[in-house]
PDB file of N, CA and C in Angstrom:
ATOM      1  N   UNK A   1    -139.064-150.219  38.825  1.00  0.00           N
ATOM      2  CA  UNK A   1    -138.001-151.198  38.677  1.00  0.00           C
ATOM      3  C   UNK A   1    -137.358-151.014  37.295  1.00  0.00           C
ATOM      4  N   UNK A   2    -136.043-150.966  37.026  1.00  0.00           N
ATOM      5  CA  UNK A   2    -135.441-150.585  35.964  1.00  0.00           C
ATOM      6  C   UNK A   2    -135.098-152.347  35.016  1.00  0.00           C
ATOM      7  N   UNK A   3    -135.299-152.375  34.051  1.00  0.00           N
ATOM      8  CA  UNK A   3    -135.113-153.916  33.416  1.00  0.00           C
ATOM      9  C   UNK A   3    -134.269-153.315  32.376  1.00  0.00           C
ATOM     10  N   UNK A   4    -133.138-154.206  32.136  1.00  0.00           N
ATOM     11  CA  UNK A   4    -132.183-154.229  31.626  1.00  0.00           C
ATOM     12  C   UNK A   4    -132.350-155.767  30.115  1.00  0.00           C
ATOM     13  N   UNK A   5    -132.165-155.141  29.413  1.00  0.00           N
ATOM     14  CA  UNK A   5    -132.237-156.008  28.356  1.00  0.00           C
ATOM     15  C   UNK A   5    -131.054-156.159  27.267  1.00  0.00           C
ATOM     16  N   UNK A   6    -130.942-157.363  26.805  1.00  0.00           N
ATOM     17  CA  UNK A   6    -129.599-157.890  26.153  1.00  0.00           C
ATOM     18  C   UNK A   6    -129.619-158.883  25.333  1.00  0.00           C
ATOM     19  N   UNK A   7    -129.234-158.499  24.326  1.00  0.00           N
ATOM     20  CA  UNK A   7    -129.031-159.654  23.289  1.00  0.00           C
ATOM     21  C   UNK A   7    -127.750-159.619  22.546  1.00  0.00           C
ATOM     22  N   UNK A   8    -127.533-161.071  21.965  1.00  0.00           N
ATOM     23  CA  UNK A   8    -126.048-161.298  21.263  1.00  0.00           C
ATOM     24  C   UNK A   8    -126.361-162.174  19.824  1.00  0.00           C
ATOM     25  N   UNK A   9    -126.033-161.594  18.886  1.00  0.00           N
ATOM     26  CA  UNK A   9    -125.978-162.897  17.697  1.00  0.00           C
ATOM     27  C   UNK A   9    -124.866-162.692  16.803  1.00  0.00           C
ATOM     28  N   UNK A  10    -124.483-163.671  16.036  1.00  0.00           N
ATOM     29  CA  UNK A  10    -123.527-164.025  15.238  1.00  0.00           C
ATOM     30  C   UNK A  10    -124.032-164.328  13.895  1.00  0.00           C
ATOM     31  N   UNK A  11    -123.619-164.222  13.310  1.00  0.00           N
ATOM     32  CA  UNK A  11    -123.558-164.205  11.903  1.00  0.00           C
ATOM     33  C   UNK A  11    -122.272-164.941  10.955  1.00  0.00           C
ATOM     34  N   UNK A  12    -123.006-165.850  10.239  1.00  0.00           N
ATOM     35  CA  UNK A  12    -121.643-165.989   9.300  1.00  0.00           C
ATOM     36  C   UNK A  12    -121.609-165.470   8.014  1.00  0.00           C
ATOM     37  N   UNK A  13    -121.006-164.663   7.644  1.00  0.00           N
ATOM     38  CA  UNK A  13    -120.925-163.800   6.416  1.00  0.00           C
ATOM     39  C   UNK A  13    -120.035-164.246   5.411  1.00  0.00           C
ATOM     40  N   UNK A  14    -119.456-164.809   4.952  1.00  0.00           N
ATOM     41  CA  UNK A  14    -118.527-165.677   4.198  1.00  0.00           C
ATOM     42  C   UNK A  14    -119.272-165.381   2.508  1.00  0.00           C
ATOM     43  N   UNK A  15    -119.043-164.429   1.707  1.00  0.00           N
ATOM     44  CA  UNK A  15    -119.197-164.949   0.416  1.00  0.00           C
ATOM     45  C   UNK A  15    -119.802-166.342  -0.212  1.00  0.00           C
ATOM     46  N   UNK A  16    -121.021-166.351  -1.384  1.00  0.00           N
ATOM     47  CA  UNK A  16    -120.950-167.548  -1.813  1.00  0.00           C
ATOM     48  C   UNK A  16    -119.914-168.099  -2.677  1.00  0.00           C
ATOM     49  N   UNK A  17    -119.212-169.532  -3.241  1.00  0.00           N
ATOM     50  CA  UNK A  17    -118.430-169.597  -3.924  1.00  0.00           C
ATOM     51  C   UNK A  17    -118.952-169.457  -5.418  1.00  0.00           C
ATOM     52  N   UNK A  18    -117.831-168.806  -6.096  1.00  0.00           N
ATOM     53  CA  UNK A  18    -118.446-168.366  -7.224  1.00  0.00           C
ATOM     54  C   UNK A  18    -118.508-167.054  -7.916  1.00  0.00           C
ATOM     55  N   UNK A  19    -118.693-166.237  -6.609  1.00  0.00           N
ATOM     56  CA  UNK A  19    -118.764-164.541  -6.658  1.00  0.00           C
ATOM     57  C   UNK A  19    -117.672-164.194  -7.201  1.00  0.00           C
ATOM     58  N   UNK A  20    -117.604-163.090  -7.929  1.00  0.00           N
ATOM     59  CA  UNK A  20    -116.511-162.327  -8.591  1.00  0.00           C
ATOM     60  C   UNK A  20    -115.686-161.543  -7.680  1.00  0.00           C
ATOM     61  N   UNK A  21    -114.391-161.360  -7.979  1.00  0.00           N
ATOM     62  CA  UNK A  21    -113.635-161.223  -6.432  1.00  0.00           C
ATOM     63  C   UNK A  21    -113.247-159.392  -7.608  1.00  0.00           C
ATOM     64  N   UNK A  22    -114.042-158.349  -6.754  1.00  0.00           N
ATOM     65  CA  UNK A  22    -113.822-157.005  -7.261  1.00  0.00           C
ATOM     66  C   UNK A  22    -111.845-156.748  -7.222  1.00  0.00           C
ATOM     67  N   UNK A  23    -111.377-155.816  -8.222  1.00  0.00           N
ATOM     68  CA  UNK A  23    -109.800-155.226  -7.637  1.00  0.00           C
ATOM     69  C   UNK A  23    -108.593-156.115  -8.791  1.00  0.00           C
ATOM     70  N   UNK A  24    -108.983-157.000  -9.269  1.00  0.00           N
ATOM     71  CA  UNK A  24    -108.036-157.489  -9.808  1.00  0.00           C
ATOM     72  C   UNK A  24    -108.315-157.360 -11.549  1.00  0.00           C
ATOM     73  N   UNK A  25    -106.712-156.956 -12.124  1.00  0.00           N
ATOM     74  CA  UNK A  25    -107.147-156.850 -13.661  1.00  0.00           C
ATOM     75  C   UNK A  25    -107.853-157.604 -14.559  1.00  0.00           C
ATOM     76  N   UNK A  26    -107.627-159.067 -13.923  1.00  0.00           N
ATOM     77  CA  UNK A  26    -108.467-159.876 -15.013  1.00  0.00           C
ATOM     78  C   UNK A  26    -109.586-160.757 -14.034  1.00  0.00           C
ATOM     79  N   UNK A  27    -110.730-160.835 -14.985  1.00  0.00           N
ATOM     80  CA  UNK A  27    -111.673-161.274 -13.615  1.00  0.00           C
ATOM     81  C   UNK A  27    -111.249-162.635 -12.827  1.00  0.00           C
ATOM     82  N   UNK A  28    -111.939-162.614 -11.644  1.00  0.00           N
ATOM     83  CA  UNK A  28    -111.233-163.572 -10.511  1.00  0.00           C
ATOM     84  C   UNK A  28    -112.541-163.634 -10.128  1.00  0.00           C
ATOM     85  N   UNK A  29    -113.136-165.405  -9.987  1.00  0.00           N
ATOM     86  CA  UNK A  29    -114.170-166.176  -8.789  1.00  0.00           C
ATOM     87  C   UNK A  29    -113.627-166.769  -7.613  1.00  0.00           C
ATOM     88  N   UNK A  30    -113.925-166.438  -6.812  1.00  0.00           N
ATOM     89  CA  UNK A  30    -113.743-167.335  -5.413  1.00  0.00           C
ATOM     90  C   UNK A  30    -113.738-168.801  -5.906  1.00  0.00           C
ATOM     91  N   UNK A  31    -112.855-169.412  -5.738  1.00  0.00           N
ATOM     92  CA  UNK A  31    -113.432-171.117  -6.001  1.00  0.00           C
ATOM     93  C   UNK A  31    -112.992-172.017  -4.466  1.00  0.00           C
ATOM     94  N   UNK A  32    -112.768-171.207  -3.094  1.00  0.00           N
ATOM     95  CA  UNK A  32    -113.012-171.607  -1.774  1.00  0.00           C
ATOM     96  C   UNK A  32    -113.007-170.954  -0.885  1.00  0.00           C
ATOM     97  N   UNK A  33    -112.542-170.983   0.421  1.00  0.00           N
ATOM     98  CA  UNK A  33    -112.923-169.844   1.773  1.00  0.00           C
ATOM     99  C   UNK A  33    -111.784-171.038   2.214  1.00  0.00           C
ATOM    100  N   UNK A  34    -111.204-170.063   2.824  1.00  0.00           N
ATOM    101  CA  UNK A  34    -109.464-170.517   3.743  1.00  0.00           C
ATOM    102  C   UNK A  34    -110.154-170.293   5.068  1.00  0.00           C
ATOM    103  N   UNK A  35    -110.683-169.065   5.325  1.00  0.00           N
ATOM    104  CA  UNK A  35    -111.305-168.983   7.033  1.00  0.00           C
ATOM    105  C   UNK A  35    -112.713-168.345   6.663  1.00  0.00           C
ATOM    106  N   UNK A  36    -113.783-168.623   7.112  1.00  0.00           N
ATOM    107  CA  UNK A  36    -115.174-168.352   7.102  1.00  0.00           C
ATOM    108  C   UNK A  36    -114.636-166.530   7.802  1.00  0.00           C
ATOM    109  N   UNK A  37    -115.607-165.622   7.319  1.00  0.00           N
ATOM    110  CA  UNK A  37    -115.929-164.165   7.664  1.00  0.00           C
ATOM    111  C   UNK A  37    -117.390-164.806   8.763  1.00  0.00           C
ATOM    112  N   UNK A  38    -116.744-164.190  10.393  1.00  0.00           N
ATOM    113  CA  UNK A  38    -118.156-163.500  11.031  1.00  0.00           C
ATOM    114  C   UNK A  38    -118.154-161.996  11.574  1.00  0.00           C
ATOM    115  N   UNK A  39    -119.423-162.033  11.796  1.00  0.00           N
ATOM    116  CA  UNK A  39    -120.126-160.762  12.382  1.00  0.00           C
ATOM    117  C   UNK A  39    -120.614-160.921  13.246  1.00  0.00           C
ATOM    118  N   UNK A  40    -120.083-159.989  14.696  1.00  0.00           N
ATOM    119  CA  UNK A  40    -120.769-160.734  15.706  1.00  0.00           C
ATOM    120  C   UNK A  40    -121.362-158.949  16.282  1.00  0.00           C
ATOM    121  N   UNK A  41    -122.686-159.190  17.083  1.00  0.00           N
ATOM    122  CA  UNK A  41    -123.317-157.875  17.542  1.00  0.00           C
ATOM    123  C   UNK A  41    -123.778-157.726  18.976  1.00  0.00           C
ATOM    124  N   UNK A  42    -123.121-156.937  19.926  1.00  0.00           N
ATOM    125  CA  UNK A  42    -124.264-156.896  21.167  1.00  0.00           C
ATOM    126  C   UNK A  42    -124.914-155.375  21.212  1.00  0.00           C
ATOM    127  N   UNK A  43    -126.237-156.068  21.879  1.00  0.00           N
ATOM    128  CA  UNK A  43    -127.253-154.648  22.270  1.00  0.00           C
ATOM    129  C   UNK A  43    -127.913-154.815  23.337  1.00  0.00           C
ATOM    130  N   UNK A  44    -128.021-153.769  24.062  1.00  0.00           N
ATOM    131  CA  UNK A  44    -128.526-153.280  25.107  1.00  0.00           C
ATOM    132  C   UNK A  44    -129.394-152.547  25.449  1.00  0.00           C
ATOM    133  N   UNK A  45    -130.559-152.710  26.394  1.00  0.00           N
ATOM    134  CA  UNK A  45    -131.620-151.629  26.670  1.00  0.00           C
ATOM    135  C   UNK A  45    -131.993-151.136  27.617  1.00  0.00           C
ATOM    136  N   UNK A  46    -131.766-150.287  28.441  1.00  0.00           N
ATOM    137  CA  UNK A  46    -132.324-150.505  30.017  1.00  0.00           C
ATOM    138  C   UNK A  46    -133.766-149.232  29.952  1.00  0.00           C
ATOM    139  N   UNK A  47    -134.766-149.945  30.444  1.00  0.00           N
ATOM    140  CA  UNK A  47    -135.579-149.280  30.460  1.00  0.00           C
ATOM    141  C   UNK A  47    -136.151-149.403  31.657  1.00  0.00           C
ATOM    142  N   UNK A  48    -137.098-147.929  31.928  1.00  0.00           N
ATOM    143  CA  UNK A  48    -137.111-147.456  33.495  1.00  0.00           C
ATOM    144  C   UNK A  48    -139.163-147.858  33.417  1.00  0.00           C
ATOM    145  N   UNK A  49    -139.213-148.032  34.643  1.00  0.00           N
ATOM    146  CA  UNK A  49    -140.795-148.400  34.951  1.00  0.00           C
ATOM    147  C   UNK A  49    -141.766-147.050  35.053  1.00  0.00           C
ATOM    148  N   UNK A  50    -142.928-146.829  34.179  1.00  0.00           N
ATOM    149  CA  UNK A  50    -143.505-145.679  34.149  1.00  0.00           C
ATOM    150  C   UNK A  50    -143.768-145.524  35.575  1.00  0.00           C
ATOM    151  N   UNK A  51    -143.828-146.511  36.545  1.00  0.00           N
ATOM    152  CA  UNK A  51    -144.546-145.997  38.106  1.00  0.00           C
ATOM    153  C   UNK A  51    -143.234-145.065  38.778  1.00  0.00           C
ATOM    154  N   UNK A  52    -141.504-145.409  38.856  1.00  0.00           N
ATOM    155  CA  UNK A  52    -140.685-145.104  38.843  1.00  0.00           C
ATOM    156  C   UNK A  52    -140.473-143.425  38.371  1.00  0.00           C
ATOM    157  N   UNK A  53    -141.049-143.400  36.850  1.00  0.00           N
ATOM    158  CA  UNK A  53    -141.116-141.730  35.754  1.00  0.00           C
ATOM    159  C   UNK A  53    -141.998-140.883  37.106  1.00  0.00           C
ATOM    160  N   UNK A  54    -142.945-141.473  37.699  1.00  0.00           N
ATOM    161  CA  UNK A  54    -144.055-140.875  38.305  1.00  0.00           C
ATOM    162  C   UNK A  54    -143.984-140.358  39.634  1.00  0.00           C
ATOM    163  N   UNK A  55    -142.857-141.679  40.550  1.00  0.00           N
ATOM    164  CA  UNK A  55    -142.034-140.835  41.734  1.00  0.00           C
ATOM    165  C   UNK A  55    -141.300-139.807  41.495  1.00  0.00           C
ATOM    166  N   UNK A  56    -140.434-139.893  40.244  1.00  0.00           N
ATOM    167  CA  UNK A  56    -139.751-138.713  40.402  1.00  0.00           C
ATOM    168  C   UNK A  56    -140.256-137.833  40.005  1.00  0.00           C
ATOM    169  N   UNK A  57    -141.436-137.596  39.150  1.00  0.00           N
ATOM    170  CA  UNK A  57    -141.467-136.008  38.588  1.00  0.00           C
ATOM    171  C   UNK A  57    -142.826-135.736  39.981  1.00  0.00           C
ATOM    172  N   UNK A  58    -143.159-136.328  40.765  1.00  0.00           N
ATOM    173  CA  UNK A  58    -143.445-135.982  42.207  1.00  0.00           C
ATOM    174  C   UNK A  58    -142.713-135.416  43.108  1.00  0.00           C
ATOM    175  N   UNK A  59    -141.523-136.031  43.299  1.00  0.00           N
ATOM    176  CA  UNK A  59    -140.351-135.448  43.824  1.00  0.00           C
ATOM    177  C   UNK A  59    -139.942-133.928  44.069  1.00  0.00           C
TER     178      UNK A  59
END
């Protein structure tokens, strides 16, 4: 029997306030967040049943 596996998570990645904002000539801190940064991930696994590995290399 082949089982199929799946997962999903999210993340909110948003800078803390405070951090030094790299690129600009004179230094710059974040002092808010206009829209939150996410990260979102899916993964997948399908894995096959060793009794399954065993019909076929019978075959």
């Amino acid at each position: 029997m082949n089982k199929l596996k799946a997962g999903f998570a999210t993340l909110n990645s948003s800078p803390p306030l405070g951090i030094y904002i790299e690129g600009y000539y004179v230094p710059r801190q974040a002092k808010g967040v206009l829209d939150d940064l996410h990260v979102s991930a899916v993964a997948e696994a399908m894995t096959i049943c060793a009794k399954e590995i065993l019909e076929t290399l019978k075959s």
